[in-house]
C-alpha atoms as a PDB file:
ATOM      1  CA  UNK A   1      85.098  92.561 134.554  1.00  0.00           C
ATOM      2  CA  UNK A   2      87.898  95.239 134.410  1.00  0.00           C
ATOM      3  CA  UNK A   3      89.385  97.804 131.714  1.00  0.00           C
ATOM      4  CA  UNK A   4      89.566  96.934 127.711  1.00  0.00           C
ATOM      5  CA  UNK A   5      92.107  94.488 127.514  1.00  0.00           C
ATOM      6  CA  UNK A   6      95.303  95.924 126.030  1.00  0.00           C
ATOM      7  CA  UNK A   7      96.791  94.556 123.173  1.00  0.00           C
ATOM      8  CA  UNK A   8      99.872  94.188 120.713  1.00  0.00           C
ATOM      9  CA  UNK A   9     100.115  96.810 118.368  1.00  0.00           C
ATOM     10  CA  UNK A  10      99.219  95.485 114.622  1.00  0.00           C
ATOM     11  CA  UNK A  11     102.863  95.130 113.340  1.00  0.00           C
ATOM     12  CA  UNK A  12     103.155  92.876 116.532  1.00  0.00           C
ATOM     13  CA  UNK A  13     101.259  90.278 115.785  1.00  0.00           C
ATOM     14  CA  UNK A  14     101.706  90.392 111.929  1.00  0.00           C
ATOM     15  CA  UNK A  15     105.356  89.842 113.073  1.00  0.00           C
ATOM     16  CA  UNK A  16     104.400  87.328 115.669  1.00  0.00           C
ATOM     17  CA  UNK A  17     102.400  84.966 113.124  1.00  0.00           C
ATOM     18  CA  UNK A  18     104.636  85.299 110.524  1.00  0.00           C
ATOM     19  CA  UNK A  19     107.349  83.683 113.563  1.00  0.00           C
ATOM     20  CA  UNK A  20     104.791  81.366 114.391  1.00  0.00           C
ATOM     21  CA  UNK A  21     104.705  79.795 111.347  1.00  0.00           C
ATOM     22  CA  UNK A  22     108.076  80.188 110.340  1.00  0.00           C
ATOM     23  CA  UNK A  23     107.303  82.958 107.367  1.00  0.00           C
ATOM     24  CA  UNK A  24     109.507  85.518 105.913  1.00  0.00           C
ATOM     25  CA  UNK A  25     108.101  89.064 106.726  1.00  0.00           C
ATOM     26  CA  UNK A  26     107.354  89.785 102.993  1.00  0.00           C
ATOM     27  CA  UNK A  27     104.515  91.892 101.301  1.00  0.00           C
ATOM     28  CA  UNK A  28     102.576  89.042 100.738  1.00  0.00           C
ATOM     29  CA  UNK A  29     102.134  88.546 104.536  1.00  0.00           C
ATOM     30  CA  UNK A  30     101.529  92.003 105.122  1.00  0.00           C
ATOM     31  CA  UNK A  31      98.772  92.232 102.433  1.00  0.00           C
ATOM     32  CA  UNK A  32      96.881  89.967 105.073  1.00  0.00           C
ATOM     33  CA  UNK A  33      97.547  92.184 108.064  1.00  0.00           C
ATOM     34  CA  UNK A  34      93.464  92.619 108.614  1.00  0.00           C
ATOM     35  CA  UNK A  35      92.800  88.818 108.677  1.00  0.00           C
ATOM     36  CA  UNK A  36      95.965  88.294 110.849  1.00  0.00           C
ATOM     37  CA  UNK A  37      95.546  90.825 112.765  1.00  0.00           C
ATOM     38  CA  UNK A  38      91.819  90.606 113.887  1.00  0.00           C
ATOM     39  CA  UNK A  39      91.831  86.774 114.065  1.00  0.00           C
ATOM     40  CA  UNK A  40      94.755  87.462 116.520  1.00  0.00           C
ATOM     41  CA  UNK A  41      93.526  89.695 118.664  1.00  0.00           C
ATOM     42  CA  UNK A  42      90.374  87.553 119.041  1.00  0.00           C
ATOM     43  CA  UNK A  43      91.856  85.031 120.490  1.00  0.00           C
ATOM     44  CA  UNK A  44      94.104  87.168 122.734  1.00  0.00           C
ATOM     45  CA  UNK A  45      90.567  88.605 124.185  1.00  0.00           C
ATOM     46  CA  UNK A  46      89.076  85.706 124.528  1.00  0.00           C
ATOM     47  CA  UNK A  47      91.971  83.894 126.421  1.00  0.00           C
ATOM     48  CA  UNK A  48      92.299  87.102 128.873  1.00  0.00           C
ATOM     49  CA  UNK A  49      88.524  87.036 129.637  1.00  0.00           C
ATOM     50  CA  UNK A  50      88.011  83.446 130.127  1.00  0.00           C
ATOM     51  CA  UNK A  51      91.381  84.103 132.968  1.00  0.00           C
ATOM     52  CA  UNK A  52      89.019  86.405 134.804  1.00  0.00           C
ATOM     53  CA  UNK A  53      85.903  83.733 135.038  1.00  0.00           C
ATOM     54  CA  UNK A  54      85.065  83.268 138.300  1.00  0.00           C
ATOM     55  CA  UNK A  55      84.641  79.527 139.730  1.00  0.00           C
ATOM     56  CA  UNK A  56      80.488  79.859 138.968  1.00  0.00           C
ATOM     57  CA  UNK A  57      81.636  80.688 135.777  1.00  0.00           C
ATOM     58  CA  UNK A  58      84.414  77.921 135.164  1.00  0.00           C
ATOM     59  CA  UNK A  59      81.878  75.584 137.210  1.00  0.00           C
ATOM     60  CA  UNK A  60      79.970  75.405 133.544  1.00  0.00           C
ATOM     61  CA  UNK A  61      81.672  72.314 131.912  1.00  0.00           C
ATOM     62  CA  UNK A  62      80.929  74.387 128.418  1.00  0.00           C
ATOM     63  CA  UNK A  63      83.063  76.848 128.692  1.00  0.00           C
ATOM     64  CA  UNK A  64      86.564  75.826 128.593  1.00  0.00           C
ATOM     65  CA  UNK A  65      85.343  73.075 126.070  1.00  0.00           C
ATOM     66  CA  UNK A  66      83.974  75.804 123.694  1.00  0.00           C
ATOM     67  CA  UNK A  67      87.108  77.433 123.860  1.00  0.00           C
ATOM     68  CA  UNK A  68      88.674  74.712 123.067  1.00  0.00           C
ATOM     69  CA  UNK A  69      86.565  74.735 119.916  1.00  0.00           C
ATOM     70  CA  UNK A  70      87.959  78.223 119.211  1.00  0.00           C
ATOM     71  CA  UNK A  71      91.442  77.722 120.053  1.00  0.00           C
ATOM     72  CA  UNK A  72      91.430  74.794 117.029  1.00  0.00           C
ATOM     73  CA  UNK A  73      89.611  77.329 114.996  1.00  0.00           C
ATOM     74  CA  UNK A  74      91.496  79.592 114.900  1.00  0.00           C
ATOM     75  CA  UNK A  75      94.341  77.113 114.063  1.00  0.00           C
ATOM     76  CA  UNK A  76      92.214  76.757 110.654  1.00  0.00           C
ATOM     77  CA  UNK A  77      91.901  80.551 110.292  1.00  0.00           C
ATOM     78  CA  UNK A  78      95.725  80.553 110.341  1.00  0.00           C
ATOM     79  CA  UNK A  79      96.132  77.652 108.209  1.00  0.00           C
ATOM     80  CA  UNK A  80      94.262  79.349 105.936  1.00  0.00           C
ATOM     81  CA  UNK A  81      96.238  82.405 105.521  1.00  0.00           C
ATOM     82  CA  UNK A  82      99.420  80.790 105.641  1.00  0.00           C
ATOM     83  CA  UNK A  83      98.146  78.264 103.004  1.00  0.00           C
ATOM     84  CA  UNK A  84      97.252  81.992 100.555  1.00  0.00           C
ATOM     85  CA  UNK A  85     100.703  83.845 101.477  1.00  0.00           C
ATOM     86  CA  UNK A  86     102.790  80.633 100.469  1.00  0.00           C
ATOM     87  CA  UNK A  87     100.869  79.931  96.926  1.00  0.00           C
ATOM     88  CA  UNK A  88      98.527  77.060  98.574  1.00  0.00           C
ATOM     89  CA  UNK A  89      95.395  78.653  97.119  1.00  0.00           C
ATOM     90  CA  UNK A  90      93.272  75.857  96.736  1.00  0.00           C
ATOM     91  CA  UNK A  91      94.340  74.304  99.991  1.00  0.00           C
ATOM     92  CA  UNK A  92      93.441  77.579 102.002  1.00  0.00           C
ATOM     93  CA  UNK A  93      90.064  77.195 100.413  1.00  0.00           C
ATOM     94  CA  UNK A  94      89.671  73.311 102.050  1.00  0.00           C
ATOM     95  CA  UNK A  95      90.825  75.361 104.984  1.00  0.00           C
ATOM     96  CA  UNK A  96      88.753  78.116 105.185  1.00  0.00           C
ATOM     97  CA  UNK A  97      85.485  76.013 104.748  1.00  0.00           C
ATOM     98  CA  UNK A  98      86.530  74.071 107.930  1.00  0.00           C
ATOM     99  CA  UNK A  99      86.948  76.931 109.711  1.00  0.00           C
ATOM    100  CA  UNK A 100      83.244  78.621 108.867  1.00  0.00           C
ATOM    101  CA  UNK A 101      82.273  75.163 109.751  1.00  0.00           C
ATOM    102  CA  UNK A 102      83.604  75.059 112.826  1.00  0.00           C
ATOM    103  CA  UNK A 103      82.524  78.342 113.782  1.00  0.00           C
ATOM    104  CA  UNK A 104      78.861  77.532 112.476  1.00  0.00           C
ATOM    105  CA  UNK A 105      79.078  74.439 115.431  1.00  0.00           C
ATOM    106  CA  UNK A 106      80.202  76.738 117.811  1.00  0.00           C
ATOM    107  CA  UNK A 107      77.512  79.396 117.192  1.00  0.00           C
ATOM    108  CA  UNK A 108      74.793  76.915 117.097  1.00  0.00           C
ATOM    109  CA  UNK A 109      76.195  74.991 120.421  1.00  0.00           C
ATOM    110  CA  UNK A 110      75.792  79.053 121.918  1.00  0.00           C
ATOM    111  CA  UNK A 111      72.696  79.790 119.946  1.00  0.00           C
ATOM    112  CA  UNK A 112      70.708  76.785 122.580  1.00  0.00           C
ATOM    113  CA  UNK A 113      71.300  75.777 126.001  1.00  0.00           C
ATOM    114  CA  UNK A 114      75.086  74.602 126.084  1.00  0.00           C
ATOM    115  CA  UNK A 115      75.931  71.791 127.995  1.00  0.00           C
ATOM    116  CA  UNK A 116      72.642  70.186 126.668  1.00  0.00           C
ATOM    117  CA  UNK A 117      73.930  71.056 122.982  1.00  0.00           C
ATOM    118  CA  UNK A 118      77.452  70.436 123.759  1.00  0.00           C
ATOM    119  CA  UNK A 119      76.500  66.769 124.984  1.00  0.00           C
ATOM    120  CA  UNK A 120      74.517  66.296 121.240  1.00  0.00           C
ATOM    121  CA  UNK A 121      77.498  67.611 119.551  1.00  0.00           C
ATOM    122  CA  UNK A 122      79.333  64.407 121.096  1.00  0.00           C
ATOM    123  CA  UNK A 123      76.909  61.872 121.339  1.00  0.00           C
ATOM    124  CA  UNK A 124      76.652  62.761 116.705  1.00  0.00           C
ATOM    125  CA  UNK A 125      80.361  61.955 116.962  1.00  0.00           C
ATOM    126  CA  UNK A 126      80.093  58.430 118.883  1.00  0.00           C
ATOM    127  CA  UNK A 127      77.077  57.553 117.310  1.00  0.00           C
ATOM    128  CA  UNK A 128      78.761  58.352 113.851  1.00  0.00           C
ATOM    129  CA  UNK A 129      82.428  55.626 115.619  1.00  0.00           C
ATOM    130  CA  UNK A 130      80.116  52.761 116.787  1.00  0.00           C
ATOM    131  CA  UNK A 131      77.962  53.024 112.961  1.00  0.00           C
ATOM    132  CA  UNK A 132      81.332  52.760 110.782  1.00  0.00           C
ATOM    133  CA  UNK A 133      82.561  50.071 112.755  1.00  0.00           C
ATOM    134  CA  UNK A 134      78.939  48.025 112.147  1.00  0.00           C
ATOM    135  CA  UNK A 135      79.889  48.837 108.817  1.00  0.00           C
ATOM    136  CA  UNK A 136      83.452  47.835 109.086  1.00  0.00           C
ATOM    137  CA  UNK A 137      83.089  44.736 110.025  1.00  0.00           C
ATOM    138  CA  UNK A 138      80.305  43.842 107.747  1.00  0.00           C
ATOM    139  CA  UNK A 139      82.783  44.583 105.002  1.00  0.00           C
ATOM    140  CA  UNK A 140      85.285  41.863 106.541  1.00  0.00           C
ATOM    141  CA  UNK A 141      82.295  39.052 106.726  1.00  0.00           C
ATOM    142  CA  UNK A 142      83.996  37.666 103.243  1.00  0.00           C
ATOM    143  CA  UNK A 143      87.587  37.825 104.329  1.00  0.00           C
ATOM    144  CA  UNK A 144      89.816  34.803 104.873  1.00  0.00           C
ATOM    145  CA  UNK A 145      89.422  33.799 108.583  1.00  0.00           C
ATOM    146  CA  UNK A 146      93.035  35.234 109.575  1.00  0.00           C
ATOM    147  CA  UNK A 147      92.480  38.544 107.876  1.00  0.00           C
ATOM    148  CA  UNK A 148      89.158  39.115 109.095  1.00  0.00           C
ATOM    149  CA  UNK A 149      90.640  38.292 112.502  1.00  0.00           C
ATOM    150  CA  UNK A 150      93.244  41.114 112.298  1.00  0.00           C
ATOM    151  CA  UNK A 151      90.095  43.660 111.198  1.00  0.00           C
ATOM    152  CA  UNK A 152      87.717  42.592 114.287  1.00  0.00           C
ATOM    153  CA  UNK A 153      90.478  42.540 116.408  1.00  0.00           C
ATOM    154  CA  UNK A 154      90.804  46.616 115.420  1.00  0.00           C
ATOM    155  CA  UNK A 155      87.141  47.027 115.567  1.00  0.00           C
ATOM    156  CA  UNK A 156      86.498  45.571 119.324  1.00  0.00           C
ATOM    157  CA  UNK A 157      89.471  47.952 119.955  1.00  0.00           C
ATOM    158  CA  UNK A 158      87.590  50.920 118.515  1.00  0.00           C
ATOM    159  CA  UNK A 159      84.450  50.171 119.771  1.00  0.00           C
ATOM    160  CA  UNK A 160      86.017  49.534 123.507  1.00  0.00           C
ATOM    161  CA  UNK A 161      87.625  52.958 123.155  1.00  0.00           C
ATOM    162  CA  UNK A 162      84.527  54.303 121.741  1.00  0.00           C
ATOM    163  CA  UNK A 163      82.455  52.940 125.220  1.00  0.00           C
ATOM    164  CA  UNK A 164      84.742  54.479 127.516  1.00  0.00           C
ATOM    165  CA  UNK A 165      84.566  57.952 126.052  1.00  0.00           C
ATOM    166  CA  UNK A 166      80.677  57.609 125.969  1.00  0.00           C
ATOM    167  CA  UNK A 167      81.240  56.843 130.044  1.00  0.00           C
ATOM    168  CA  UNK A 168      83.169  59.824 130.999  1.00  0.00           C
ATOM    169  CA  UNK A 169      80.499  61.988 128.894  1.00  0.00           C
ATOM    170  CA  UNK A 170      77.695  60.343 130.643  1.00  0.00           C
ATOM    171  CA  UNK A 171      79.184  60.804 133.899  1.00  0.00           C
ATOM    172  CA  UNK A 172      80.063  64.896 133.164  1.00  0.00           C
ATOM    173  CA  UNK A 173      76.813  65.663 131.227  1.00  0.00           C
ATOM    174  CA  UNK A 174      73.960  63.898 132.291  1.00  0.00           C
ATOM    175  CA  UNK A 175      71.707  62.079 130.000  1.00  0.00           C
ATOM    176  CA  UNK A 176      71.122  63.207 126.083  1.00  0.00           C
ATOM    177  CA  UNK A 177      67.861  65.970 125.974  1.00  0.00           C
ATOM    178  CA  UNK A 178      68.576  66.572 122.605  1.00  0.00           C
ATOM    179  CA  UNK A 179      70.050  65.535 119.097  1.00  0.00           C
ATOM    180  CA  UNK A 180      72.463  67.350 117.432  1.00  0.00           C
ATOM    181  CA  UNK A 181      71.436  68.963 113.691  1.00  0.00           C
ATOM    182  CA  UNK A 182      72.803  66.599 111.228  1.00  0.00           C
ATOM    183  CA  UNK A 183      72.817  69.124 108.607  1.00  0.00           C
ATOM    184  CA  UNK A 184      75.050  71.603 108.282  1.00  0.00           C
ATOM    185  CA  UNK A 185      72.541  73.531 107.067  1.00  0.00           C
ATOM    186  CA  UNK A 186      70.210  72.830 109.603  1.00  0.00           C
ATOM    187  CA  UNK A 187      72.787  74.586 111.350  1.00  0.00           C
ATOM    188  CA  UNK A 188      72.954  77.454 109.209  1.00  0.00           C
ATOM    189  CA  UNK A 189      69.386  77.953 109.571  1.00  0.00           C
ATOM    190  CA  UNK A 190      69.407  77.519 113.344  1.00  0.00           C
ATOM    191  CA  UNK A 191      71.634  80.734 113.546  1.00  0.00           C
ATOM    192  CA  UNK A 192      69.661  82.703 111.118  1.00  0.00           C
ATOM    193  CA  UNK A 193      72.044  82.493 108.202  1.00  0.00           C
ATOM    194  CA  UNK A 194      69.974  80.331 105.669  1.00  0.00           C
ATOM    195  CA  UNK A 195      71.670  82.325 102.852  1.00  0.00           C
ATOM    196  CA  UNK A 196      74.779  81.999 103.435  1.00  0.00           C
ATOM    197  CA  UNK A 197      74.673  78.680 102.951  1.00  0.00           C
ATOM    198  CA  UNK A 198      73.035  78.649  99.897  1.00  0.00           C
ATOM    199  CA  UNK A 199      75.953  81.041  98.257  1.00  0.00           C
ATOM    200  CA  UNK A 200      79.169  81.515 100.088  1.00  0.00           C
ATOM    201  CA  UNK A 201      79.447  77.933 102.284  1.00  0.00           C
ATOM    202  CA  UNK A 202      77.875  75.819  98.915  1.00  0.00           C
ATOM    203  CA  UNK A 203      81.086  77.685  96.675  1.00  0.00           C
ATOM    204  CA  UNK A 204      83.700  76.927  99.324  1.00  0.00           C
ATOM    205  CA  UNK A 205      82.827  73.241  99.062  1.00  0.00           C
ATOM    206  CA  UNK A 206      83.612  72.493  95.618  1.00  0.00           C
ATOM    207  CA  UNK A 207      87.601  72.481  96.822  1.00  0.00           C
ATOM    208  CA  UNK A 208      87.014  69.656  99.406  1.00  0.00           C
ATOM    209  CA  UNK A 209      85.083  67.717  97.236  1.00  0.00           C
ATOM    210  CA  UNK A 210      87.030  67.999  94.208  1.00  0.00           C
ATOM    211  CA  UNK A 211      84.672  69.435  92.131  1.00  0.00           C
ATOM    212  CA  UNK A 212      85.233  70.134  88.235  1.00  0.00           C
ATOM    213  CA  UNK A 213      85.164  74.130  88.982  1.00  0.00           C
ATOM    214  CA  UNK A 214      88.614  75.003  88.468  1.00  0.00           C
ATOM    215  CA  UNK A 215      89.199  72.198  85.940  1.00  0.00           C
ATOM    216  CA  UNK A 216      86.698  73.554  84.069  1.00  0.00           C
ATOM    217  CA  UNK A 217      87.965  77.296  84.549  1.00  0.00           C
ATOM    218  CA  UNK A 218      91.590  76.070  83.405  1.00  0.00           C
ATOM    219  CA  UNK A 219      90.294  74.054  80.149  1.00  0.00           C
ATOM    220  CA  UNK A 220      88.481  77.112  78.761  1.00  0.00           C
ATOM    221  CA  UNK A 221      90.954  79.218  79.536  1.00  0.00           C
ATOM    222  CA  UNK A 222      93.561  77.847  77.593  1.00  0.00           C
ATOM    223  CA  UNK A 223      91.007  76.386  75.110  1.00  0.00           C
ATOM    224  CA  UNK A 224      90.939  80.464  74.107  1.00  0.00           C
ATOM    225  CA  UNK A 225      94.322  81.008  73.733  1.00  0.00           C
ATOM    226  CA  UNK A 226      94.115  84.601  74.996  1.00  0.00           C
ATOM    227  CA  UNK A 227      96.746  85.854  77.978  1.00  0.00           C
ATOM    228  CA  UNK A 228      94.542  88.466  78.975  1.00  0.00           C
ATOM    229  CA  UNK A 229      91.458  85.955  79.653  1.00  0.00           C
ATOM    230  CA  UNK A 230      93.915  83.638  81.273  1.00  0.00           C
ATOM    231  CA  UNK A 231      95.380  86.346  83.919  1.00  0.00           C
ATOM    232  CA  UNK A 232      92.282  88.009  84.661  1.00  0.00           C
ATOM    233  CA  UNK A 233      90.785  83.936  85.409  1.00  0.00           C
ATOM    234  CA  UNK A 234      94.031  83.790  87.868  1.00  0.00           C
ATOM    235  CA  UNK A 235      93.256  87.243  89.604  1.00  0.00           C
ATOM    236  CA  UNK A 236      89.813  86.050  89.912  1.00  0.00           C
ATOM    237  CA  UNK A 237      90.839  83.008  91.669  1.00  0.00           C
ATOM    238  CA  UNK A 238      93.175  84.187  93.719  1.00  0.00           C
ATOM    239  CA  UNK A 239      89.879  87.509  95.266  1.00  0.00           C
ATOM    240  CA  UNK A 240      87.801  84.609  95.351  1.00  0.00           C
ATOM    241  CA  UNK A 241      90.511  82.571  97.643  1.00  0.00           C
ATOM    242  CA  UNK A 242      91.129  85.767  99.690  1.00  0.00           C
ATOM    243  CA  UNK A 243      87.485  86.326  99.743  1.00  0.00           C
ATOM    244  CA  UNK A 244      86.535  82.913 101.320  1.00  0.00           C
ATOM    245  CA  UNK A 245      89.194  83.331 104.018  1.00  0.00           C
ATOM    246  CA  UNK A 246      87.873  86.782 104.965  1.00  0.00           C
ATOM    247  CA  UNK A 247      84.776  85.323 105.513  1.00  0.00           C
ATOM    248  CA  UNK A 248      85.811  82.547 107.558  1.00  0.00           C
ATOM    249  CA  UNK A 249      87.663  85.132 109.552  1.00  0.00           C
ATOM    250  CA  UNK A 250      84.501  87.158 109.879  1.00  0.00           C
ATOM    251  CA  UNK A 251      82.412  83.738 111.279  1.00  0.00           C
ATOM    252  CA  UNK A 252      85.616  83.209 113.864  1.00  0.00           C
ATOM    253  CA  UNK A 253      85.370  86.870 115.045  1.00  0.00           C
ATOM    254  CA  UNK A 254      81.346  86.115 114.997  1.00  0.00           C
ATOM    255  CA  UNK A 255      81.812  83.088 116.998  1.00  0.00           C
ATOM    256  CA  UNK A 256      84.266  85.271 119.815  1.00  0.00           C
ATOM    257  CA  UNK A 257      82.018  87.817 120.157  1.00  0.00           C
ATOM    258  CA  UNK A 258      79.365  85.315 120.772  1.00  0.00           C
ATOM    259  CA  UNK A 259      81.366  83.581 123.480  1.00  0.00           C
ATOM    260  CA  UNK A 260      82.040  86.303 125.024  1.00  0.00           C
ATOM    261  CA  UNK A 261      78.588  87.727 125.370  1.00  0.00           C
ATOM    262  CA  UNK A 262      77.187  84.224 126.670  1.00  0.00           C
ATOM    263  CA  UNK A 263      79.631  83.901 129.424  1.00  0.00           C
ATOM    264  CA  UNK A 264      79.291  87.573 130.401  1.00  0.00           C
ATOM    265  CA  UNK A 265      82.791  88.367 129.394  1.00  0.00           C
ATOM    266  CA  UNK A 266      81.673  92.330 129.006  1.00  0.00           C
ATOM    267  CA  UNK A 267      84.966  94.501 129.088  1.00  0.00           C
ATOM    268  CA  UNK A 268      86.020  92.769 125.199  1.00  0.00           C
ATOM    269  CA  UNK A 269      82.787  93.147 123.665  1.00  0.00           C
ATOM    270  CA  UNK A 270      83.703  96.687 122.355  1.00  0.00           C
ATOM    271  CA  UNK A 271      87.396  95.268 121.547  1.00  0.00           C
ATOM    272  CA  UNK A 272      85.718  92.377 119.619  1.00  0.00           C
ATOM    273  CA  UNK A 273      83.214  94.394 117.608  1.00  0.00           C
ATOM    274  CA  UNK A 274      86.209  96.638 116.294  1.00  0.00           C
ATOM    275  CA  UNK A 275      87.853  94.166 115.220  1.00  0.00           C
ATOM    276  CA  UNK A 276      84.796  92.212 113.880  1.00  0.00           C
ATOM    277  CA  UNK A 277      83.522  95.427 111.708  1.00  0.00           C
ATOM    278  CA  UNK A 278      87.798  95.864 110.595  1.00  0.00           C
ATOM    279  CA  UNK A 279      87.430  92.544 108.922  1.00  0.00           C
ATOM    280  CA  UNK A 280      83.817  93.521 107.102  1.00  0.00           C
ATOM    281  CA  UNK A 281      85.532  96.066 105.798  1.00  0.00           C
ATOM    282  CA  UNK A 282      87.577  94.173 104.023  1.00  0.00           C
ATOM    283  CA  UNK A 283      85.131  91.927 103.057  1.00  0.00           C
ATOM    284  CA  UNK A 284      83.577  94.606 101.151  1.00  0.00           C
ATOM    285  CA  UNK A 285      86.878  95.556  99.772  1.00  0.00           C
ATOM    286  CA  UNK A 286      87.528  91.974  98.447  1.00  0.00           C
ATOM    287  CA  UNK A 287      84.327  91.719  96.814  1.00  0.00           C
ATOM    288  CA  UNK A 288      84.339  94.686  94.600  1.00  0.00           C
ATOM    289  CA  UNK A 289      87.650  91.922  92.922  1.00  0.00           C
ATOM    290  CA  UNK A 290      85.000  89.194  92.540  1.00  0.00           C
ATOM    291  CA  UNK A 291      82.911  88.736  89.713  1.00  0.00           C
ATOM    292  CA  UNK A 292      79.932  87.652  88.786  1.00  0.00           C
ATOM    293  CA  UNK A 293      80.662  83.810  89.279  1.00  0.00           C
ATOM    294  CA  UNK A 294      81.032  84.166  92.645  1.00  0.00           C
END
């Protein structure tokens, strides 16, 4: 590989996200010029180095799919932000989880040998089609004949569809030589981050499944009566929000770096680590906002 990629300056691509998704250039967007930054410049890296692959390289049928995986990624890491600078808290939380999630898949695809973990990772997801539509249509046993008609009609349909995907994955990777971890924290645990897990990733799931957290957080609150309790509950909220999308930036930049070094992209390791260590900063920055209940 050639010379360190060059690269926007940071204003640059704060001014280029904030155009991307149609933001005012205000202090609030600003304020998130380390996440925005970082998680841009990432993907700038990684999209020059996978241009200089050569065809043994590209020849791997992993690599453009996992960055794939990172391209939607870091449409999450985005999402998040955007969902904090526009008042979306709790929907940049939902956010954020998907994208450590995603990044956890991509890390554990890397962490094994790829194409055979890459195959698992689809054979979960048609496994998971064909069992919903057993299901499906068990629910529409009891239906009168011309609605259940309209339901299996939908399910042959989805399980046709489902068949021909299996086909062109058969064809491209072989036969299965593995199964994919079911757990998400079997996944954790395959990369070596057990713990994290058990505190950050369990926290940023109480917003996706609805959990009484907040509910609970609001009721005493104003149960008190006291303004001071009830801003310093909203300032905690809000370093806790900003917290769990810093660390979903961190396991995107994680997951780059990762690439990178697997397919022997070399010349944006450096670039990557800066960038990488920029956002632990922060990290550590946030967290001295966060309290114990974190």
């Amino acid at each position: 590989m050639g010379a360190e990629a060059i690269l926007p300056s940071v204003p640059e691509l704060i001014r280029e996200f904030a155009e991307r998704h149609h933001l005012m250039l205000t202090d609030l967007v600003r304020g998130e010029k380390v996440g925005i930054a970082s998680s841009s410049a990432a993907l700038l890296l990684i999209n020059q180095g996978y241009a200089q692959l050569d065809d043994r390289a590209l020849s791997d049928p992993s690599v453009g799919l996992l960055l794939n995986l990172l391209h939607r990624n870091f449409e999450h890491v985005e999402a998040a932000i955007t969902a904090f600078v526009t008042g979306c808290g709790s929907s940049a939380e939902v956010v954020a989880r998907a994208s450590v999630e995603s990044s956890i898949n991509i890390l554990y695809i890397l962490a094994g040998e790829r194409v055979s973990r890459l195959r698992a990772y689809f054979d979960y997801y048609l496994e998971e089609v064909d069992s919903q539509a057993v299901k499906w249509k068990a629910q529409v046993a009891d239906l009168k004949e011309n609605e259940a008609a309209m339901h299996n009609k939908a399910i042959n349909r989805r399980l046709a569809a489902n068949a021909k995907v299996r086909r062109v994955v058969d064809a491209v990777f072989g036969s299965a030589r593995e199964r994919w971890a079911k757990s998400i924290n079997e996944r954790f645990k395959c990369i070596g981050e057990s713990l994290g897990y058990r505190t950050f990733y369990a926290r940023m799931s109480s917003e996706v499944h609805g959990d009484a957290e907040e509910t609970l957080r609001y009721f005493i609150g104003h149960i008190q009566s006291d303004e001071t309790t009830l801003e310093a509950m909203a300032l905690e909220t809000a370093w806790t929000t900003r917290f769990y999308i810093y660390y979903a930036v961190s396991f995107f930049l994680r997951a780059t770096l990762t690439y990178a070094r697997a397919y022997s992209i070399l010349n944006i390791e450096d670039q990557l680590k800066s960038e990488l260590a920029a956002v632990e900063r922060r990290l550590v920055e946030i967290s001295e906002h966060v309290g114990a209940g974190l």
